[in-house]
C-alpha atoms as a PDB file:
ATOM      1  CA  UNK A   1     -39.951   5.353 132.704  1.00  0.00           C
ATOM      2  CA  UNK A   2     -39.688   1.686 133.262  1.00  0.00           C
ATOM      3  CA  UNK A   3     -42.645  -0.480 131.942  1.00  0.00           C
ATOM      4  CA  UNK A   4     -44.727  -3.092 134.290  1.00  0.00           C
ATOM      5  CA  UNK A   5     -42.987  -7.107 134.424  1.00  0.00           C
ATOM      6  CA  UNK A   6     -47.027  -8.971 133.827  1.00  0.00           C
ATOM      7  CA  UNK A   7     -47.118 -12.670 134.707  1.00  0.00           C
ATOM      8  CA  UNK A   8     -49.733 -15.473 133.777  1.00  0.00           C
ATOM      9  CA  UNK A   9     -50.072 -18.461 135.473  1.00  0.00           C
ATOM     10  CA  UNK A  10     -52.842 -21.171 134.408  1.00  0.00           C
ATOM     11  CA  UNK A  11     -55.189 -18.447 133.631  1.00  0.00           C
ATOM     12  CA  UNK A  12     -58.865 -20.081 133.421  1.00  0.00           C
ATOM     13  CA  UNK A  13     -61.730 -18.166 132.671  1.00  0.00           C
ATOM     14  CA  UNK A  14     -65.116 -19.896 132.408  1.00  0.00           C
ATOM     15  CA  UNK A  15     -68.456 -17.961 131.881  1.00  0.00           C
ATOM     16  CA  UNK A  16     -71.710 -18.739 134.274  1.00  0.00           C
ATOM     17  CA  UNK A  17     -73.180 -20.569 131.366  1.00  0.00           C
ATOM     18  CA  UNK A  18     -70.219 -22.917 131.183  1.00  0.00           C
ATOM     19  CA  UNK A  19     -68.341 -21.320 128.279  1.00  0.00           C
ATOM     20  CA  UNK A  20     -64.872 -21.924 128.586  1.00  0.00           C
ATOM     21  CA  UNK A  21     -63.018 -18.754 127.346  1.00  0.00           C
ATOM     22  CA  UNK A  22     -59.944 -19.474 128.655  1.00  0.00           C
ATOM     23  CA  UNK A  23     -57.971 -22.620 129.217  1.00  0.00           C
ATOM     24  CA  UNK A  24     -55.088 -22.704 131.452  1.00  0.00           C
ATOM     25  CA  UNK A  25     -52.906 -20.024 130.033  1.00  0.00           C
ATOM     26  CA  UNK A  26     -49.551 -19.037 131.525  1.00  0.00           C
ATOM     27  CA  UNK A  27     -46.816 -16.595 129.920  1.00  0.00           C
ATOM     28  CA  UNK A  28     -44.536 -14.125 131.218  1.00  0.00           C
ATOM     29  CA  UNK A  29     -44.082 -10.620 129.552  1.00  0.00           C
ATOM     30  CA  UNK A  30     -40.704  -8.387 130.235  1.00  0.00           C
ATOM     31  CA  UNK A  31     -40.799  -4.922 130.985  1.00  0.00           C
ATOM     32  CA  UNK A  32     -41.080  -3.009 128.220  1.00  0.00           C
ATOM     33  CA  UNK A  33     -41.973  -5.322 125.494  1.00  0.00           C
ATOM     34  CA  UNK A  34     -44.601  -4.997 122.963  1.00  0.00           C
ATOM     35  CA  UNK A  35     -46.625  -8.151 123.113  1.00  0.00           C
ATOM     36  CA  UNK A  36     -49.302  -8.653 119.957  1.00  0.00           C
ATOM     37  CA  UNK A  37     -52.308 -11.366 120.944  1.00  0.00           C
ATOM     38  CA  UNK A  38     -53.777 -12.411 117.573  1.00  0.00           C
ATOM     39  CA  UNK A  39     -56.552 -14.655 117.192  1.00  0.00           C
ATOM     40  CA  UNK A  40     -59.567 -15.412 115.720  1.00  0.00           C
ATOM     41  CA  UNK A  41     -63.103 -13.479 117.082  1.00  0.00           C
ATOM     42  CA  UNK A  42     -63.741 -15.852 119.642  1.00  0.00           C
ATOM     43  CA  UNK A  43     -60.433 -16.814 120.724  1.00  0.00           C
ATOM     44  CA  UNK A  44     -60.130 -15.382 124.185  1.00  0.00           C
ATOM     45  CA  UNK A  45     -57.851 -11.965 123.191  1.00  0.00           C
ATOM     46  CA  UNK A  46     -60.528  -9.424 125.073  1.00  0.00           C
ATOM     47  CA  UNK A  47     -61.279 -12.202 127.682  1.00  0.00           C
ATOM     48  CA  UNK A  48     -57.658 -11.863 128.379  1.00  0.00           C
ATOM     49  CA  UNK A  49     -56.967  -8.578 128.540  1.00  0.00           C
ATOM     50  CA  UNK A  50     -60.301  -7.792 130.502  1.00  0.00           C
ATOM     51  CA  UNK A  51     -58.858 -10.330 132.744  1.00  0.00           C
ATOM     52  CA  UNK A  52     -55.538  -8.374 132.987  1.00  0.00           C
ATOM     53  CA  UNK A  53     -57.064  -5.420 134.225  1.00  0.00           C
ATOM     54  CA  UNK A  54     -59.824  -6.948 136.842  1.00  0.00           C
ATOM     55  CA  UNK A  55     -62.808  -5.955 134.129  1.00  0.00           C
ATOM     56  CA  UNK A  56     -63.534  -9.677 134.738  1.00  0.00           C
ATOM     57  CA  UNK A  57     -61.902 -12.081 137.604  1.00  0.00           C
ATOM     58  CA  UNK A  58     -60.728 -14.809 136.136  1.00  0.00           C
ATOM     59  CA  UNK A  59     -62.005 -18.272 137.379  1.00  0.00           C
ATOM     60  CA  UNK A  60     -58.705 -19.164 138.559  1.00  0.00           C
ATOM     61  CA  UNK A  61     -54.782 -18.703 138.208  1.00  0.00           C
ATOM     62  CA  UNK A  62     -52.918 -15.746 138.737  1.00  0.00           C
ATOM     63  CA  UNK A  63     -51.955 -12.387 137.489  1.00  0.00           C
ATOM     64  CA  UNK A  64     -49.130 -10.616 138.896  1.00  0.00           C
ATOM     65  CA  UNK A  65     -47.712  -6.840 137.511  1.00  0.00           C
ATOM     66  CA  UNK A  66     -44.388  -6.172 138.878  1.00  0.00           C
ATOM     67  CA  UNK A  67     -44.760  -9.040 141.239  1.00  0.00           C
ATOM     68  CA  UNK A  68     -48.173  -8.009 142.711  1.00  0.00           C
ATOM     69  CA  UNK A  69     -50.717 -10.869 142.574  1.00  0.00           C
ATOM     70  CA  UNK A  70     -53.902  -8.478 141.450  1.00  0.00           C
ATOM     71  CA  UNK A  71     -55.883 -11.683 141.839  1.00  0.00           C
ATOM     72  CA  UNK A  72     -55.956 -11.105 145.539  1.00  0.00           C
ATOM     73  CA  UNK A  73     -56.505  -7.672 145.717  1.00  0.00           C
ATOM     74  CA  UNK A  74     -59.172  -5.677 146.974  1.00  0.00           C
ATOM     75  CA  UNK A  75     -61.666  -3.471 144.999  1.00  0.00           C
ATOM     76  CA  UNK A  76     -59.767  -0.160 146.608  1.00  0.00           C
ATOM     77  CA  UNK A  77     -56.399  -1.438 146.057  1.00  0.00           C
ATOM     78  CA  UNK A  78     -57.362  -2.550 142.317  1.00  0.00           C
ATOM     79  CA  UNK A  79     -58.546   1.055 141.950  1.00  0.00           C
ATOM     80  CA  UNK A  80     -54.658   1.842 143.200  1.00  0.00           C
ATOM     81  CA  UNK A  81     -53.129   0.047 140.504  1.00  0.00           C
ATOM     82  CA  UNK A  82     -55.351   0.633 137.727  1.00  0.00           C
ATOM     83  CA  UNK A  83     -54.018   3.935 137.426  1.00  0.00           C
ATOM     84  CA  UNK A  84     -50.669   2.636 136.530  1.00  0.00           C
ATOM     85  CA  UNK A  85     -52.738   0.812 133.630  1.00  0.00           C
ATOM     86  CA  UNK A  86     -53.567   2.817 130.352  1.00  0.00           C
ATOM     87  CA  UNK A  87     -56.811   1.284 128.319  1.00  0.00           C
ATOM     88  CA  UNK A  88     -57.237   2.141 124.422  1.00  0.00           C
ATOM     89  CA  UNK A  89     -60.285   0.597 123.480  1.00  0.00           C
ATOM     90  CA  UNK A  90     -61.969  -0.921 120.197  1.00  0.00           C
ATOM     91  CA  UNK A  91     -64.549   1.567 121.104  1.00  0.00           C
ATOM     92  CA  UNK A  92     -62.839   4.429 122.337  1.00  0.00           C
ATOM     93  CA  UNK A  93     -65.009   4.527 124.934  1.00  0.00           C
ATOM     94  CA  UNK A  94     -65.003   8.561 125.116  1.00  0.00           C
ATOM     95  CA  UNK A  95     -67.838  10.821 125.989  1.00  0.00           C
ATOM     96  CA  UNK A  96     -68.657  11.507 123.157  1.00  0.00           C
ATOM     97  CA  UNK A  97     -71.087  15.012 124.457  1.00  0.00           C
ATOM     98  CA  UNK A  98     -67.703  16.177 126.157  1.00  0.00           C
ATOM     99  CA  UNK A  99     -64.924  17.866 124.703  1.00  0.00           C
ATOM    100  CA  UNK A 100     -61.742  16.363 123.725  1.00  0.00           C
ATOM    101  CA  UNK A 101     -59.815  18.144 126.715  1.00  0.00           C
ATOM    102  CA  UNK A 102     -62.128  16.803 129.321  1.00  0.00           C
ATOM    103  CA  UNK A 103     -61.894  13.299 127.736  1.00  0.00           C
ATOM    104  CA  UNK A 104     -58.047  13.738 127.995  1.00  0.00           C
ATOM    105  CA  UNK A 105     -58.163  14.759 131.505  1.00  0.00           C
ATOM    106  CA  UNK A 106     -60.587  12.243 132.661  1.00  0.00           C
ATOM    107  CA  UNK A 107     -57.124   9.559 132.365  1.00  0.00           C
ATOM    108  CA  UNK A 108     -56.090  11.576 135.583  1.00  0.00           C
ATOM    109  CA  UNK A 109     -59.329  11.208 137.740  1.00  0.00           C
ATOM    110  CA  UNK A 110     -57.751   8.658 139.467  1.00  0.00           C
ATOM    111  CA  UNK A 111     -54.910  10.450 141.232  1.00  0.00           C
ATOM    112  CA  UNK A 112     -56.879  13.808 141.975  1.00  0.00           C
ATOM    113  CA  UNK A 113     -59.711  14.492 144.830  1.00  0.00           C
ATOM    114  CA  UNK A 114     -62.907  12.637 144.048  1.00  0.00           C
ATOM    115  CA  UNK A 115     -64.794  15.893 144.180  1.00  0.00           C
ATOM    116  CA  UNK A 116     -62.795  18.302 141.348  1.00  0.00           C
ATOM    117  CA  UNK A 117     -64.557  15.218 139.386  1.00  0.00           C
ATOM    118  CA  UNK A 118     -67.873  16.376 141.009  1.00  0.00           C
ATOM    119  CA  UNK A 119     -66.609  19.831 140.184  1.00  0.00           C
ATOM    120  CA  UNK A 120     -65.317  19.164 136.501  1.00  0.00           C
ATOM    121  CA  UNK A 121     -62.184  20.857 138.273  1.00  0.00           C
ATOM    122  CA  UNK A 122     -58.959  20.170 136.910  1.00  0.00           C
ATOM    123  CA  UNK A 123     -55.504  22.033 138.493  1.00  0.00           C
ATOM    124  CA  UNK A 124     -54.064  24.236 135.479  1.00  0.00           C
ATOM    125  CA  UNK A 125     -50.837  22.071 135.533  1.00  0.00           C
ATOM    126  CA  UNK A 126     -53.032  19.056 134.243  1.00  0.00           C
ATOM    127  CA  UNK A 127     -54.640  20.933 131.818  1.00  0.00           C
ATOM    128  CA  UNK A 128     -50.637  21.834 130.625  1.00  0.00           C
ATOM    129  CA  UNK A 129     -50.028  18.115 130.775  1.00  0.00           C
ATOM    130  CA  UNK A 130     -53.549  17.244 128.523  1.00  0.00           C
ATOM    131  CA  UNK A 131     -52.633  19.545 125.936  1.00  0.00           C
ATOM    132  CA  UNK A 132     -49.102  18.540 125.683  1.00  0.00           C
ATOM    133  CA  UNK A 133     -50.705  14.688 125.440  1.00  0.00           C
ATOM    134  CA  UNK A 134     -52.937  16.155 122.830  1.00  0.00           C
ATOM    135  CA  UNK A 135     -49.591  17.785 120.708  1.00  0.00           C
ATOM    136  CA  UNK A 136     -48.042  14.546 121.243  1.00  0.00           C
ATOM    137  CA  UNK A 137     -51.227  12.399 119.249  1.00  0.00           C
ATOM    138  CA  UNK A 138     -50.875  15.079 116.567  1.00  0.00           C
ATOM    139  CA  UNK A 139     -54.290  17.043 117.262  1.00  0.00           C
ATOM    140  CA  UNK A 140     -54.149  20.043 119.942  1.00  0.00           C
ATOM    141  CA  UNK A 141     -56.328  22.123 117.734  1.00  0.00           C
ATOM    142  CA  UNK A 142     -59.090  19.012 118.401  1.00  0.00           C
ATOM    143  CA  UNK A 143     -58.952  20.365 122.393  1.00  0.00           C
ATOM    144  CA  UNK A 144     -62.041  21.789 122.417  1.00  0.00           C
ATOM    145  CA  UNK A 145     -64.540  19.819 119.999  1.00  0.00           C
ATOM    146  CA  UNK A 146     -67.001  17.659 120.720  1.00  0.00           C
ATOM    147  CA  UNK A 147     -65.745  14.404 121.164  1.00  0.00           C
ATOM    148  CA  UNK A 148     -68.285  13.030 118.474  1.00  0.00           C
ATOM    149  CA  UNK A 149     -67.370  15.517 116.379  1.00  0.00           C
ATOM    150  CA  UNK A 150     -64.110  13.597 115.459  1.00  0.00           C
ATOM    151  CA  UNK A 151     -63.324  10.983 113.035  1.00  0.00           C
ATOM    152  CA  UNK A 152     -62.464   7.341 114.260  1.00  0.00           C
ATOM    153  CA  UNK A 153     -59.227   7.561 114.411  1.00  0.00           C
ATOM    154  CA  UNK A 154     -59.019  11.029 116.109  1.00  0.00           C
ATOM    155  CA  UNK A 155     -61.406   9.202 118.775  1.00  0.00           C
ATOM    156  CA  UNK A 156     -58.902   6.969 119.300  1.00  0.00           C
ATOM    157  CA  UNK A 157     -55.391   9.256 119.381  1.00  0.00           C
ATOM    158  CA  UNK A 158     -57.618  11.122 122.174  1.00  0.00           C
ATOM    159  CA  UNK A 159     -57.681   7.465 123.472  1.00  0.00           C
ATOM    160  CA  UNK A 160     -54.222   7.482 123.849  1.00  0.00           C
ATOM    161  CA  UNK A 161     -53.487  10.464 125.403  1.00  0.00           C
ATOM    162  CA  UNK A 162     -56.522  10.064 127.424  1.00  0.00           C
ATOM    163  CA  UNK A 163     -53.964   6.886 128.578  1.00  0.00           C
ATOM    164  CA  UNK A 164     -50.523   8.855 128.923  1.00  0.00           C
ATOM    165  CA  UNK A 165     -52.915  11.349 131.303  1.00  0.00           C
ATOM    166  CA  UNK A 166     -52.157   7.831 133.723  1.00  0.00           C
ATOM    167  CA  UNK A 167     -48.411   7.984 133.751  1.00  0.00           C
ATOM    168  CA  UNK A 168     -48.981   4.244 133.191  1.00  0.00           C
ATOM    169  CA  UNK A 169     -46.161   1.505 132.910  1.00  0.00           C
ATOM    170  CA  UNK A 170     -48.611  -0.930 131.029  1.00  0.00           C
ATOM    171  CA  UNK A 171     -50.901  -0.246 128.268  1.00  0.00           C
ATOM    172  CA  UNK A 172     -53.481  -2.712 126.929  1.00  0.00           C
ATOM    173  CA  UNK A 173     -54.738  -2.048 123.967  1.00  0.00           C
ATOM    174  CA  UNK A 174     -57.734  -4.439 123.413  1.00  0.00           C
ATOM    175  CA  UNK A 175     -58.047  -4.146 119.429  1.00  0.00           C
ATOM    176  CA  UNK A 176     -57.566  -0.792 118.948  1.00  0.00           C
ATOM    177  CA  UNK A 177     -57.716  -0.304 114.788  1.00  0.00           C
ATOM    178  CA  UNK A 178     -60.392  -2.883 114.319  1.00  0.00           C
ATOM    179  CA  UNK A 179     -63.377  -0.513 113.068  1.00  0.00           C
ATOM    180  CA  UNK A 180     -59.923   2.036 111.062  1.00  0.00           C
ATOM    181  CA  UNK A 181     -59.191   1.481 107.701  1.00  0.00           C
ATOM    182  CA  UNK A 182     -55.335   0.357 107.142  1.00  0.00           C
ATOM    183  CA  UNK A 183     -53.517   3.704 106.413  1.00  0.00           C
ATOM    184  CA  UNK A 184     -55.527   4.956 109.929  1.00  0.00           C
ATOM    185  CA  UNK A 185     -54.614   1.641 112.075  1.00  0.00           C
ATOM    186  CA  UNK A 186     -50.697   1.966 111.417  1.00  0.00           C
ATOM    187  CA  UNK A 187     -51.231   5.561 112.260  1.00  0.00           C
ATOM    188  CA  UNK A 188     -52.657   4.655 115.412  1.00  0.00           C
ATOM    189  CA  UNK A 189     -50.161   2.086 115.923  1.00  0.00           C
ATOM    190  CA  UNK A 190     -46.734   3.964 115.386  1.00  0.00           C
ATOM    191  CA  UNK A 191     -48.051   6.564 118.259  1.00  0.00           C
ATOM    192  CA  UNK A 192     -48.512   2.847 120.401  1.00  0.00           C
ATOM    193  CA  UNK A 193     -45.314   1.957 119.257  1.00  0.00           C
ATOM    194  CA  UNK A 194     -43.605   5.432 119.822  1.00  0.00           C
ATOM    195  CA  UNK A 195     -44.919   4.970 123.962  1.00  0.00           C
ATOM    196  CA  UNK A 196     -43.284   1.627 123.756  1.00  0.00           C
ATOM    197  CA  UNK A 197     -39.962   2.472 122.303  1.00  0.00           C
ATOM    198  CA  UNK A 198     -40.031   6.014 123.506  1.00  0.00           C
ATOM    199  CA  UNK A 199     -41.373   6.034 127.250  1.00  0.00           C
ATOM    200  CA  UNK A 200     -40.136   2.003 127.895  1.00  0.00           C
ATOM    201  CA  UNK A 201     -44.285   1.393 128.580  1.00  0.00           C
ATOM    202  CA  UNK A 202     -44.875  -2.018 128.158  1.00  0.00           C
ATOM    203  CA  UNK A 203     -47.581  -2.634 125.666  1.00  0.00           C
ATOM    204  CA  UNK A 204     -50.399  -5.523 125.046  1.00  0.00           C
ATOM    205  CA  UNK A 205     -51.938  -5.245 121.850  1.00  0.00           C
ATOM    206  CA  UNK A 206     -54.615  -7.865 120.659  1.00  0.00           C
ATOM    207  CA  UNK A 207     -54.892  -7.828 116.790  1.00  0.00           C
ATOM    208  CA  UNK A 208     -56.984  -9.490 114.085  1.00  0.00           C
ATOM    209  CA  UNK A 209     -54.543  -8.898 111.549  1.00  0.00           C
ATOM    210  CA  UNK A 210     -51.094 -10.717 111.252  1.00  0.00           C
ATOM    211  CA  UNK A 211     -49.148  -8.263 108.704  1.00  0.00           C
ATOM    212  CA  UNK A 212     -49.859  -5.759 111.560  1.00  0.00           C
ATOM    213  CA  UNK A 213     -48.757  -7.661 114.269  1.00  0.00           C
ATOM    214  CA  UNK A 214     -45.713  -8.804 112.204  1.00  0.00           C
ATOM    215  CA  UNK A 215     -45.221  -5.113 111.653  1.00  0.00           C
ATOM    216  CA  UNK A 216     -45.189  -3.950 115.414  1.00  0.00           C
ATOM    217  CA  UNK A 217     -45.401  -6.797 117.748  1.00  0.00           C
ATOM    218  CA  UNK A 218     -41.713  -7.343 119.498  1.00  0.00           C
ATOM    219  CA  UNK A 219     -43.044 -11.223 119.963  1.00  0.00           C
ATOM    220  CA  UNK A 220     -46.801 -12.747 119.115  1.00  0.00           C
ATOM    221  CA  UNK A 221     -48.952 -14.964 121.188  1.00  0.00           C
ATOM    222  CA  UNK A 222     -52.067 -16.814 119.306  1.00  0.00           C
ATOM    223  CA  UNK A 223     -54.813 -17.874 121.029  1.00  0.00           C
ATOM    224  CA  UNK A 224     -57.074 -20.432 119.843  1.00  0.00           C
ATOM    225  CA  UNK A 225     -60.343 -21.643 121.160  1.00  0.00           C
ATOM    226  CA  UNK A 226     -59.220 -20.015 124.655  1.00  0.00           C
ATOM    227  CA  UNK A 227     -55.494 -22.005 124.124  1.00  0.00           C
ATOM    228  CA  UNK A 228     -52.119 -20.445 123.786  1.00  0.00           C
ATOM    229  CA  UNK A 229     -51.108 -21.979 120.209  1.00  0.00           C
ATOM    230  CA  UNK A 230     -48.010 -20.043 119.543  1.00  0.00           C
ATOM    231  CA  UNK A 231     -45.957 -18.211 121.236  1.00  0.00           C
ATOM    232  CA  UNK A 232     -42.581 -16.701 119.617  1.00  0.00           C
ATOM    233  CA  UNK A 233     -40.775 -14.179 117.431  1.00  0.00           C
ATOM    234  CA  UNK A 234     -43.078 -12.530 114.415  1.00  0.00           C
ATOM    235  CA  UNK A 235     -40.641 -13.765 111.743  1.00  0.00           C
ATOM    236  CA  UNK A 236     -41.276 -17.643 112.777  1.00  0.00           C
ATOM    237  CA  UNK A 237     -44.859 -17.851 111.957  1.00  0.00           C
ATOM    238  CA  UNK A 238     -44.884 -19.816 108.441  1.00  0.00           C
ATOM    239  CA  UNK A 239     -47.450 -20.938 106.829  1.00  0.00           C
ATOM    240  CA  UNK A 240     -47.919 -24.096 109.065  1.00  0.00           C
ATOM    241  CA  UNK A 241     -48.082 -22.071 111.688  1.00  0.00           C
ATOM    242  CA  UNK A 242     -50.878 -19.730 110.316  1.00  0.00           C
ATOM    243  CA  UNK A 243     -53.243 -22.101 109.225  1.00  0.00           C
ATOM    244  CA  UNK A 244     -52.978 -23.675 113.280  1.00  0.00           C
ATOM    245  CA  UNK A 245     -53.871 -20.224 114.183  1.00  0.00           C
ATOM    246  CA  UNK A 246     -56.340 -19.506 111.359  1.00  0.00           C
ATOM    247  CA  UNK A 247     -57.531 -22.271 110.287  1.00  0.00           C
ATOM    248  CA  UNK A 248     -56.822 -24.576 107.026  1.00  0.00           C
ATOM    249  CA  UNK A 249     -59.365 -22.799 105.153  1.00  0.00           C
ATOM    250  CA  UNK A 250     -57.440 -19.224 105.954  1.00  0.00           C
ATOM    251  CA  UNK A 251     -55.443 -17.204 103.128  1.00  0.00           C
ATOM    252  CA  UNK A 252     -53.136 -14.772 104.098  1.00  0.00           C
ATOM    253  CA  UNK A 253     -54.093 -12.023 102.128  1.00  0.00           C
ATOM    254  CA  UNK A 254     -57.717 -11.938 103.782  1.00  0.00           C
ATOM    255  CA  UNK A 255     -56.066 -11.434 107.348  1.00  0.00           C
ATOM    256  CA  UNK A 256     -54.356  -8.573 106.232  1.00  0.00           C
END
């Protein structure tokens, strides 16, 4: 599988109250990198990736995925390309009365007949295809509990396979360990990372923490105050570097 080519260009995206929370970004991301966003709560990384997807339109600028100026496109043909995106949320964003297999198999809604969704209908060979995304997060036995029934970072491994249901060539993961405790986020991250490496998917993953984006993140763009303040290799952020990102007043050790 190749993964999606995503391009930026002067991004803007101001609220109806007149926040700016985005200011003119532009980057380009190759197919199959694994791009880390860190930032500050605040800084624009959900604005962004909502923006990526067409949760939000963006005031202005462009957004093009393998050449394709989403911008411009319809509501139908949006709904098209989405399924070529996978989402893992902060939340999870599950149902949580439903089991685990039907959260799974919701991922492949998209491509199937509007009314086996009516119909809770799936064909057997997507059922074959949920499980075997199930296996791959490390919880099969999970297929038929209770989505709530799960701990946070089972939620989110369903999350992910919930995303693989989608075939996708992009995933954007829009701070996917923030509520998991550290031994649970790198977890969560080395089955990102394994999609990445593995399966070629492109990956965006916003992060509050820079030890974790140092650990996974192929390159890192920082966003400050809506601003593209770095953009580069992992290894190049000293300590100059952080503080423009974090702050003067920032220690390392607290990011994590």
């Amino acid at each position: 599988m190749k993964g999606a080519a995503l391009t930026i260009e002067h991004l803007v995206k101001t609220f109806p109250d007149g926040t700016p929370a985005l200011r003119d970004i532009s980057f380009a991301v190759k197919p199959g990198e694994f791009l880390v966003i860190i930032g500050l709560s605040g800084s624009g990384k959900s604005t962004l990736m909502r923006c990526i997807n067409r949760l939000i339109d963006p005031t202005s600028g462009r957004i093009l995925i393998d050449g394709v100026d989403i911008t411009a496109l319809s509501h139908e043909e949006m709904r098209r390309l989405r399924r070529s995106i996978g989402m893992i949320f902060q939340q999870f964003n599950l149902v949580k009365r439903s089991p685990v297999l039907t959260n799974v198999l919701s991922g492949r809604l998209g491509y199937l007949p509007a009314a086996y969704a009516l119909m809770n209908y799936f064909p057997k060979e997507q059922v074959d295809r949920a499980m075997a995304n199930l296996a791959r997060v490390g919880i099969p036995e999970k297929a038929r509990t209770r989505a709530d029934q799960l701990s946070g970072g089972q939620q989110q491994r369903v999350g992910i396979a919930r995303a693989l249901m989608q075939e996708p060539t992009l995933i954007l993961a829009d701070e996917p360990v923030a509520s998991l405790d550290p031994a649970t986020s790198h977890s969560i991250l080395k089955h990102v990372e394994e999609l990445n490496k593995k399966d070629g998917i492109t990956v965006l993953c916003s992060l509050h923490f820079l030890s974790l984006a140092r650990r996974y993140g192929t390159r890192i763009i920082a966003l400050k105050a809506g601003e593209v303040v770095y953009d580069g290799l992992p290894v190049d952020i000293d300590e100059r570097r952080f503080k423009e990102i974090y702050g003067e007043d920032a220690v390392e050790v607290e990011i994590r």
